[in-house]
N, C-alpha and C. Protein backbone atom coordinates (compact mmCIF):
# COMPACT_ATOMS: atom_id res chain seq x y z
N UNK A 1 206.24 64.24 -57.58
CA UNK A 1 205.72 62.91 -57.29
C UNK A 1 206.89 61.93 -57.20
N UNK A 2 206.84 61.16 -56.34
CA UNK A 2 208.09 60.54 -56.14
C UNK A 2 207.75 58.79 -56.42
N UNK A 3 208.90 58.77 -57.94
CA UNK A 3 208.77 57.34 -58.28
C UNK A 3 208.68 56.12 -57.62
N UNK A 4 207.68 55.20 -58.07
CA UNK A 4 208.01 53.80 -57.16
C UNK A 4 209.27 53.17 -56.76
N UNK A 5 209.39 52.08 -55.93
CA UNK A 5 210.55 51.79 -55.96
C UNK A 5 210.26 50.79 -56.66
N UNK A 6 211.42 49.57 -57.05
CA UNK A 6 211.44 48.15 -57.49
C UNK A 6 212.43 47.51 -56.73
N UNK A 7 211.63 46.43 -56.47
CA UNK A 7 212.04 45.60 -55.39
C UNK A 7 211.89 44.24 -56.33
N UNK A 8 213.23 43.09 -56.00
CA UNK A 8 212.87 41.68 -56.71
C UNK A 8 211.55 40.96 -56.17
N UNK A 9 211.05 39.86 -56.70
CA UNK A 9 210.28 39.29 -55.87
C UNK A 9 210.84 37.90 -56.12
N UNK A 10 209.94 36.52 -55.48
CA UNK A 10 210.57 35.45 -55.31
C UNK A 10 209.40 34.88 -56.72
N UNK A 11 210.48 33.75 -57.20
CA UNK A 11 209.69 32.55 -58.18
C UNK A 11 208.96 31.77 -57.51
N UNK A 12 208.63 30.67 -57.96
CA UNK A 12 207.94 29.61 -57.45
C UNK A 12 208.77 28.52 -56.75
N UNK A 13 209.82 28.62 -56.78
CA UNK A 13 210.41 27.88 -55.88
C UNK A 13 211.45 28.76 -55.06
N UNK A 14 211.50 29.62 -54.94
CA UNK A 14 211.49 30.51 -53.78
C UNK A 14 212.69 31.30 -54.46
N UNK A 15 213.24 31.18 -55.68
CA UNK A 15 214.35 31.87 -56.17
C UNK A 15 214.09 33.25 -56.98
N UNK A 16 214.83 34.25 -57.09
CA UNK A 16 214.90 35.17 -57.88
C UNK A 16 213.72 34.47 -59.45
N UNK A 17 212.13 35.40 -59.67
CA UNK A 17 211.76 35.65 -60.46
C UNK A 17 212.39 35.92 -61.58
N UNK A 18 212.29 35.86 -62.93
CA UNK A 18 213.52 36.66 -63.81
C UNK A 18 212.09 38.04 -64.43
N UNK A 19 212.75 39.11 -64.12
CA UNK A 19 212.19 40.58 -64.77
C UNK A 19 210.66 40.59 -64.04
N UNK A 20 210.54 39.87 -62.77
CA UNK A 20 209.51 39.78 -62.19
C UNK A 20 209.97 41.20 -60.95
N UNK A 21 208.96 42.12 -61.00
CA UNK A 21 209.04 43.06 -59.78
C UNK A 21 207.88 43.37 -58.69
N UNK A 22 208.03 43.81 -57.78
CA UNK A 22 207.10 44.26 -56.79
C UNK A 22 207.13 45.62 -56.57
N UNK A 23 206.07 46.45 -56.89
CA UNK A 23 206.38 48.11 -56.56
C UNK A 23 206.13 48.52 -55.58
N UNK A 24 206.18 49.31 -54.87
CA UNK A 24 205.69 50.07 -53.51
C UNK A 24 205.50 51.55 -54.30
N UNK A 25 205.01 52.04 -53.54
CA UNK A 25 204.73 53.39 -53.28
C UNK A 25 204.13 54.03 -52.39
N UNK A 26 204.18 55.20 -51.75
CA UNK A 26 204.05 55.78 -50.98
C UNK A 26 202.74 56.37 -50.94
N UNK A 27 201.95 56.38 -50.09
CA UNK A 27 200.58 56.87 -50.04
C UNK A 27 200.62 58.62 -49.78
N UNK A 28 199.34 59.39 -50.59
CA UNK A 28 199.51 60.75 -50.07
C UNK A 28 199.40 61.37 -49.04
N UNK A 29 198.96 60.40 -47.97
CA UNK A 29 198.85 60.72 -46.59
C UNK A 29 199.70 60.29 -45.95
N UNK A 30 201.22 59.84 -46.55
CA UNK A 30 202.47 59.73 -45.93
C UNK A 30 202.53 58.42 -45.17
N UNK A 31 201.70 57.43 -45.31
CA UNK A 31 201.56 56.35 -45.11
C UNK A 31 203.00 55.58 -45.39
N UNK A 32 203.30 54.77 -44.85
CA UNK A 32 203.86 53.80 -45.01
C UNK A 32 203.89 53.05 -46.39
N UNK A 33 204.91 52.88 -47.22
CA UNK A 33 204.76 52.20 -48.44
C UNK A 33 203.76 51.10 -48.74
N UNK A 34 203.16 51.08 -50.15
CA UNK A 34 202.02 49.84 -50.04
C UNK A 34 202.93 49.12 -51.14
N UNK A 35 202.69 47.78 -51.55
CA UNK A 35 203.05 47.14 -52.30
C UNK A 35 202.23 46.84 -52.59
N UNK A 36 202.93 46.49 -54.14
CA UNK A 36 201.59 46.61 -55.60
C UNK A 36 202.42 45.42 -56.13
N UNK A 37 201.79 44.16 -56.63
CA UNK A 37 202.21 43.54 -57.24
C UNK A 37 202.03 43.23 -58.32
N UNK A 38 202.81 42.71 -59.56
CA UNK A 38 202.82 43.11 -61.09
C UNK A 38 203.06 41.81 -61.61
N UNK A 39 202.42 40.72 -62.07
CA UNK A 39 203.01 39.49 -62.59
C UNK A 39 202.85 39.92 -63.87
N UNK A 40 203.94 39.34 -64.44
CA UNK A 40 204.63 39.38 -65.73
C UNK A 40 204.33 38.44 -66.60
N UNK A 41 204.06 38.06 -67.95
CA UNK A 41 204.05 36.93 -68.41
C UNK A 41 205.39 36.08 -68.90
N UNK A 42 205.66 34.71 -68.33
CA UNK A 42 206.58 34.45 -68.69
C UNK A 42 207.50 34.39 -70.17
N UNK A 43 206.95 34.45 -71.21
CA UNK A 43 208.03 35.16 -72.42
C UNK A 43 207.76 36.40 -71.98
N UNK A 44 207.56 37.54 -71.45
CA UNK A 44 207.64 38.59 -70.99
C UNK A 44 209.30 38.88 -70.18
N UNK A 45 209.05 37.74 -69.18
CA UNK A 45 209.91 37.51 -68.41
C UNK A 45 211.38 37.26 -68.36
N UNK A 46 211.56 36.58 -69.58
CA UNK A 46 212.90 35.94 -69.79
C UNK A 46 213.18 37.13 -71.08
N UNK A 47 212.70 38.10 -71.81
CA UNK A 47 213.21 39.09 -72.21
C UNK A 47 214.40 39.83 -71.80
N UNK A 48 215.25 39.43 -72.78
CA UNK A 48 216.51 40.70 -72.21
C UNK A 48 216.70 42.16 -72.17
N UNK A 49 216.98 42.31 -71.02
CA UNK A 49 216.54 43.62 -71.37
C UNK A 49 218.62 43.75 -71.04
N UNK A 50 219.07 44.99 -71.69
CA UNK A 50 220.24 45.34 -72.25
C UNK A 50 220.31 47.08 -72.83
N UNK A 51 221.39 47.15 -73.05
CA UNK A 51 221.65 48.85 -73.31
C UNK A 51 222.75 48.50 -74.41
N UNK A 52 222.77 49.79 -75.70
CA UNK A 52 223.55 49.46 -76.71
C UNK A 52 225.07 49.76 -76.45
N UNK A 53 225.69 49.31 -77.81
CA UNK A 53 227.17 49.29 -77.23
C UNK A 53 227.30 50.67 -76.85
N UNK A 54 227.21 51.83 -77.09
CA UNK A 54 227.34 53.09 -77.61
C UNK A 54 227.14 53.74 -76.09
N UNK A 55 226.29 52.96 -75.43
CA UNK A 55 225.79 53.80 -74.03
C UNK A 55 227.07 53.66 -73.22
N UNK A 56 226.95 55.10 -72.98
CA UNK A 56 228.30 55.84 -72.15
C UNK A 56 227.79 55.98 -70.87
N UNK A 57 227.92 54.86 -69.72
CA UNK A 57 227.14 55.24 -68.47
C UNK A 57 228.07 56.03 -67.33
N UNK A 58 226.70 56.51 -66.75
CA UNK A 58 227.83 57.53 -65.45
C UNK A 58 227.17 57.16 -64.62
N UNK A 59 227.85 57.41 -63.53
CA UNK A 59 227.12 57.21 -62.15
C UNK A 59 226.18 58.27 -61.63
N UNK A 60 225.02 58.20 -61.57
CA UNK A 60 223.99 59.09 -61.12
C UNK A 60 224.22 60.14 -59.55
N UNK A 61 224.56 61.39 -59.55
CA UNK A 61 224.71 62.13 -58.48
C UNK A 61 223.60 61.64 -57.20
N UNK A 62 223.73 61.57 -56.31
CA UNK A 62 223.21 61.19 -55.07
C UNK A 62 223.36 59.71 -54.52
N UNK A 63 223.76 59.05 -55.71
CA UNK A 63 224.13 57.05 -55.22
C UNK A 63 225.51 57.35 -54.84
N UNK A 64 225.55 56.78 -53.15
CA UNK A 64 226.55 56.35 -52.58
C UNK A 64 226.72 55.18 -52.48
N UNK A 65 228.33 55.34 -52.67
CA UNK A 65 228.95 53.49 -52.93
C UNK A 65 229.79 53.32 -51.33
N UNK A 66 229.82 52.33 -51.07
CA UNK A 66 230.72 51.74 -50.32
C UNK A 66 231.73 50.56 -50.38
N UNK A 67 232.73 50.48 -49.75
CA UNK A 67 233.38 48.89 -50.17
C UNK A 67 233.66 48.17 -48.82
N UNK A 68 232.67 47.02 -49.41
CA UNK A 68 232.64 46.20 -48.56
C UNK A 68 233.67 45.11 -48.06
N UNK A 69 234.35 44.90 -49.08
CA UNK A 69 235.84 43.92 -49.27
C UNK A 69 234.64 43.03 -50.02
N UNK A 70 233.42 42.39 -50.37
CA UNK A 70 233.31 41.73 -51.16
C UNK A 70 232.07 41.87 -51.52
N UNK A 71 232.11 43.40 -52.08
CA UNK A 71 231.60 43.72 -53.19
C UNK A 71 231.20 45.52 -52.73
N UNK A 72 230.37 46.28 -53.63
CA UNK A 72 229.92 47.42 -52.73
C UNK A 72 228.60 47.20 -52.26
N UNK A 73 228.00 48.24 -51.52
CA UNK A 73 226.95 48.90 -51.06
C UNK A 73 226.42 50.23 -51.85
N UNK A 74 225.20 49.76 -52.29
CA UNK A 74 225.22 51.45 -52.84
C UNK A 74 223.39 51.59 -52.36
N UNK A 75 223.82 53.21 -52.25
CA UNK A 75 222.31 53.67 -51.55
C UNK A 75 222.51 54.84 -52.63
N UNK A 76 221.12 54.97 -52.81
CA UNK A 76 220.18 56.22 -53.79
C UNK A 76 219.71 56.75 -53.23
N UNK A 77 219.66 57.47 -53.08
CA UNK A 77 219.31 59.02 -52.02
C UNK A 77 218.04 58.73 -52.39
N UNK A 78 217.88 59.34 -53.56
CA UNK A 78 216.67 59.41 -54.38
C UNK A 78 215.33 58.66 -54.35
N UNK A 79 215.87 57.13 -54.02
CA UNK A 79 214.76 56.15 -54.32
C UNK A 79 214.91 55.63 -52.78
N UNK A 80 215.76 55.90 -51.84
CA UNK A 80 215.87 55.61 -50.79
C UNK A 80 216.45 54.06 -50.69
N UNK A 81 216.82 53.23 -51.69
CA UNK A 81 217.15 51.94 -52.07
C UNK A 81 218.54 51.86 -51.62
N UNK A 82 219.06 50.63 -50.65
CA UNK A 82 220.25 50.08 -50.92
C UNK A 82 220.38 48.53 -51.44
N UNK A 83 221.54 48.66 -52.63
CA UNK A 83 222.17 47.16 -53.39
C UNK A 83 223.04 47.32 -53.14
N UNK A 84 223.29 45.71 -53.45
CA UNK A 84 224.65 45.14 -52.65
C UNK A 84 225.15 44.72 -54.28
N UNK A 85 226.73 44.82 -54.41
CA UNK A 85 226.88 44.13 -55.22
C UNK A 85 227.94 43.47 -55.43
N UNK A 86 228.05 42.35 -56.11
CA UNK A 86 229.49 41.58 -55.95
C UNK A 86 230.46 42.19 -56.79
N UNK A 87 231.26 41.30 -56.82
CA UNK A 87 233.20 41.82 -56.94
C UNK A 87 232.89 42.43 -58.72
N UNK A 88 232.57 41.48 -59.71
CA UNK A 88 232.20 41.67 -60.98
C UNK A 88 231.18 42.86 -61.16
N UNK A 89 230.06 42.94 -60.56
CA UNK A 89 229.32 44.27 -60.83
C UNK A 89 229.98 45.53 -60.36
N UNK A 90 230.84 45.20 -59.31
CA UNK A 90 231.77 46.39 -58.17
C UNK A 90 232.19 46.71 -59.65
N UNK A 91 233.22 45.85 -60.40
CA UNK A 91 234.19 46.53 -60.83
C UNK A 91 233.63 47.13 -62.45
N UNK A 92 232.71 46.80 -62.99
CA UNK A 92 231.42 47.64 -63.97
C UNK A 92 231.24 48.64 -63.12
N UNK A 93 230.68 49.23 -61.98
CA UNK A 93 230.19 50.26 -61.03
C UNK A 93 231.49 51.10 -61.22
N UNK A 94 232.34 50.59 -60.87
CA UNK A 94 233.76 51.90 -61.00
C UNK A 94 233.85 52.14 -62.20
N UNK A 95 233.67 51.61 -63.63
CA UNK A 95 234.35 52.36 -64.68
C UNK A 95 233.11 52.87 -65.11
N UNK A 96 231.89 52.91 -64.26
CA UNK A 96 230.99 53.52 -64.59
C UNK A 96 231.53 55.27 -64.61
N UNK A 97 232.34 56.21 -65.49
CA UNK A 97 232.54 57.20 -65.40
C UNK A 97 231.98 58.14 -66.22
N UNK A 98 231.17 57.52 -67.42
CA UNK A 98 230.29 58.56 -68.27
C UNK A 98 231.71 58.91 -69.72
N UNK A 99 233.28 58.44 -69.54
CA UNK A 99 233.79 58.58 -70.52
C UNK A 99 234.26 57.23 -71.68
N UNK A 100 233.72 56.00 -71.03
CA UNK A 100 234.16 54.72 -72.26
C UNK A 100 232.38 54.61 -72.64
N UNK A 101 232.26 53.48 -73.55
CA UNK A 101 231.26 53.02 -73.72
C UNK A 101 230.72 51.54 -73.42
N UNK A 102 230.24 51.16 -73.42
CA UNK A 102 229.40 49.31 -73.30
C UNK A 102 230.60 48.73 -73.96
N UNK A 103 230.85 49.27 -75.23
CA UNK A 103 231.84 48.34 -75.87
C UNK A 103 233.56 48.40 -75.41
N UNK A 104 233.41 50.05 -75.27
CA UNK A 104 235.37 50.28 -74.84
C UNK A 104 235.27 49.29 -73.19
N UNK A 105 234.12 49.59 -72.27
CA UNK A 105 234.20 48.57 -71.07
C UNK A 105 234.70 47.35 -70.93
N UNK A 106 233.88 46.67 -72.12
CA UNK A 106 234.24 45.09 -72.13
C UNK A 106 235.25 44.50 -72.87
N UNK A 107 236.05 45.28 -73.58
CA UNK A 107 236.87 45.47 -74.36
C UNK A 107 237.92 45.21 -73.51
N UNK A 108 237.85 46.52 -72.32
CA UNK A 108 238.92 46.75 -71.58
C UNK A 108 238.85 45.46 -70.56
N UNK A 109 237.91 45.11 -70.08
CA UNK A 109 237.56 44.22 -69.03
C UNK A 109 237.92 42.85 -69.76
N UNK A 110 237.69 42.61 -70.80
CA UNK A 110 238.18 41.58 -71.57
C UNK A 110 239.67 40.84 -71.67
N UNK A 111 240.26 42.52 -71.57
CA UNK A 111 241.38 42.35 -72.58
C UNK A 111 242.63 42.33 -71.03
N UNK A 112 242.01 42.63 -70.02
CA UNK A 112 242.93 42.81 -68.63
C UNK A 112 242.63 41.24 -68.01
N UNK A 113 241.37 40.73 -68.07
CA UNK A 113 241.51 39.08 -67.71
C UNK A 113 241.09 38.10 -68.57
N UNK A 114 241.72 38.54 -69.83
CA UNK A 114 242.33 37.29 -71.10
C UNK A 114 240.78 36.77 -71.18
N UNK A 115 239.46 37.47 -71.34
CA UNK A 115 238.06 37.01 -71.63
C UNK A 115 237.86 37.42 -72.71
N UNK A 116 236.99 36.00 -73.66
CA UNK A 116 236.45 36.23 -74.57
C UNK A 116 235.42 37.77 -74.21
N UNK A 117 235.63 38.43 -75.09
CA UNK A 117 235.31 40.01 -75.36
C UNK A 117 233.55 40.04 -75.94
N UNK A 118 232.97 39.17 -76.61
CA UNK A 118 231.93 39.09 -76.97
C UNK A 118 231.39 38.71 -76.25
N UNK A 119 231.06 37.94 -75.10
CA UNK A 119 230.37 37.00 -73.98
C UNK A 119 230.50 38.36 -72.76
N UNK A 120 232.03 38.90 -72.42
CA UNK A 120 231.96 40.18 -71.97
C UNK A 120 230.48 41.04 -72.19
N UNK A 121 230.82 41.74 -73.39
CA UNK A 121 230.10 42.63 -73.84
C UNK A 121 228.86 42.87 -73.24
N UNK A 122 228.35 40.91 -73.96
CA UNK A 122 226.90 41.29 -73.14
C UNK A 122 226.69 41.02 -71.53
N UNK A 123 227.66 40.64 -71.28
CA UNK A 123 227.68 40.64 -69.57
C UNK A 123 227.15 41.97 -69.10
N UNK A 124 227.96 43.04 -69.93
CA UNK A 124 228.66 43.96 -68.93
C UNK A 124 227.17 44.79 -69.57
N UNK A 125 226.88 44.99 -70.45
CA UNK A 125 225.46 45.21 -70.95
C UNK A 125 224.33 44.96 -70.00
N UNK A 126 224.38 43.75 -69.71
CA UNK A 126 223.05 43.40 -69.42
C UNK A 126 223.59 43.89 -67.55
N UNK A 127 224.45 44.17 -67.01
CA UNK A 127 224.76 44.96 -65.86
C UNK A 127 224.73 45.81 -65.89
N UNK A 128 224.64 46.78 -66.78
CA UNK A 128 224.78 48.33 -66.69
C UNK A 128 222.99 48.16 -67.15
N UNK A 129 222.70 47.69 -68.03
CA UNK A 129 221.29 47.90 -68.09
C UNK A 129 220.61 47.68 -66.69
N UNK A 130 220.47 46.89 -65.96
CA UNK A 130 220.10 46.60 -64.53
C UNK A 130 220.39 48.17 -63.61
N UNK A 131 221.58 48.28 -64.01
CA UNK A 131 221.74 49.90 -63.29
C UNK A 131 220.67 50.74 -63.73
N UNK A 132 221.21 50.61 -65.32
CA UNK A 132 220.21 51.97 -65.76
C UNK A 132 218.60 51.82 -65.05
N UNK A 133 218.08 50.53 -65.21
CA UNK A 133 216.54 50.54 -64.91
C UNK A 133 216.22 50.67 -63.33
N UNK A 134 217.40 50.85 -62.35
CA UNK A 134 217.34 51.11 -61.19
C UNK A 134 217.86 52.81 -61.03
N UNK A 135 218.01 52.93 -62.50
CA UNK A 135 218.17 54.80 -61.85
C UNK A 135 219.83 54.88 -61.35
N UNK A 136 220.59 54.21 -61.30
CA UNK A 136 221.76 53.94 -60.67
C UNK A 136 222.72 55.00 -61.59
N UNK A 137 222.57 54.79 -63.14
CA UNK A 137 223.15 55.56 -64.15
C UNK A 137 222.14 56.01 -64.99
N UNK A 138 223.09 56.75 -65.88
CA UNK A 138 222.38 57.75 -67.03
C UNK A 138 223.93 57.99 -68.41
N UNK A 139 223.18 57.49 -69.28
CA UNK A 139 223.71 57.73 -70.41
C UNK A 139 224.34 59.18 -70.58
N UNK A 140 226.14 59.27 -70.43
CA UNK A 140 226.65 60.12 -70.97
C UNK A 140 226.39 60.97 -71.75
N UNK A 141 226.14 59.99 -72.92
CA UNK A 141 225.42 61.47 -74.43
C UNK A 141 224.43 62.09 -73.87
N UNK A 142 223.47 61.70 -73.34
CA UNK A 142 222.33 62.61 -73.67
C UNK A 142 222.51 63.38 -72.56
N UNK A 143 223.50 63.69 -71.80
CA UNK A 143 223.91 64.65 -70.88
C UNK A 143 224.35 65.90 -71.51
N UNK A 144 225.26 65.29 -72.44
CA UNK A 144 226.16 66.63 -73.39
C UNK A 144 225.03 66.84 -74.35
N UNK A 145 223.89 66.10 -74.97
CA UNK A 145 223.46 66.86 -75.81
C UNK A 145 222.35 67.82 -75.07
N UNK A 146 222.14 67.45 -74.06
CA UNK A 146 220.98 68.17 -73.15
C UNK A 146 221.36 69.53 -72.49
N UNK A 147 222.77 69.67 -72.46
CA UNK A 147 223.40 70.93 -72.11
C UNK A 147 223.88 71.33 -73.47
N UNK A 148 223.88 71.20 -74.44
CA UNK A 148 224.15 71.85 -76.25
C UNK A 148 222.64 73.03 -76.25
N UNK A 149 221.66 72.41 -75.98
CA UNK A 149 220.46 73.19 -76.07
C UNK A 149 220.31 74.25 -75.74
């Protein structure tokens, strides 16, 4: 069965919703995607959503990146989705390698353009979480503990 996609939708004044989505999915008669729409409640909405320091992200096999000169392109095989992303998420997307963590990231990202390291952190958090919930990555550990078994 092949997962919905998530797509942003618009606010009320025509800007990026916050944690507001629109799903599609594909009909069993190969139909053309339908969209399903999901309103959220606003304290729902402004919830952060984030990944702990500890999460070791990798880049998910089948997302192709591109470089755009200002920023990448990335397509998911999988979900059939392409994002665009700017210079700051580009450069989270590359050390996306599955060997630092949330914290060694922003640490490092911190410590190469003289940034407060705590304000980092959750930057780079709340960007890799956005990956994760787009399928983009997958937590390192539970890779190695899933092949221990």
């Amino acid at each position: 069965m092949r997962r919905p996609a998530l797509a942003p939708t618009l606010g009320p004044r025509g800007g990026p919703a916050g944690r507001r989505w629109a799903r599609t999915r594909r009909e069993d008669d190969g139909a053309a995607d339908t969209p399903i729409a999901i309103d959220v409640d606003d304290d729902v909405a402004r919830a952060r959503v984030t990944v702990p320091d500890g999460y070791r992200p990798r880049r998910r096999e089948g997302v192709l990146d591109i470089d755009m000169g200002d920023g990448f392109i990335l397509f998911d095989d999988a979900s059939s989705l392409v994002h665009h992303l700017n210079p700051s998420a580009t450069l989270i997307w590359q050390l996306c390698d599955g060997t630092g963590s949330v914290a060694d990231l922003a640490r490092d990202i911190a410590a190469e353009y003289e940034l407060d390291e705590p304000t980092i952190r959750g930057q780079v958090a709340d960007v890799i979480a956005e990956f994760d919930a787009l399928e983009l990555v997958e937590d390192a550990r539970n890779l190695f503990t899933e092949r221990d078994r």
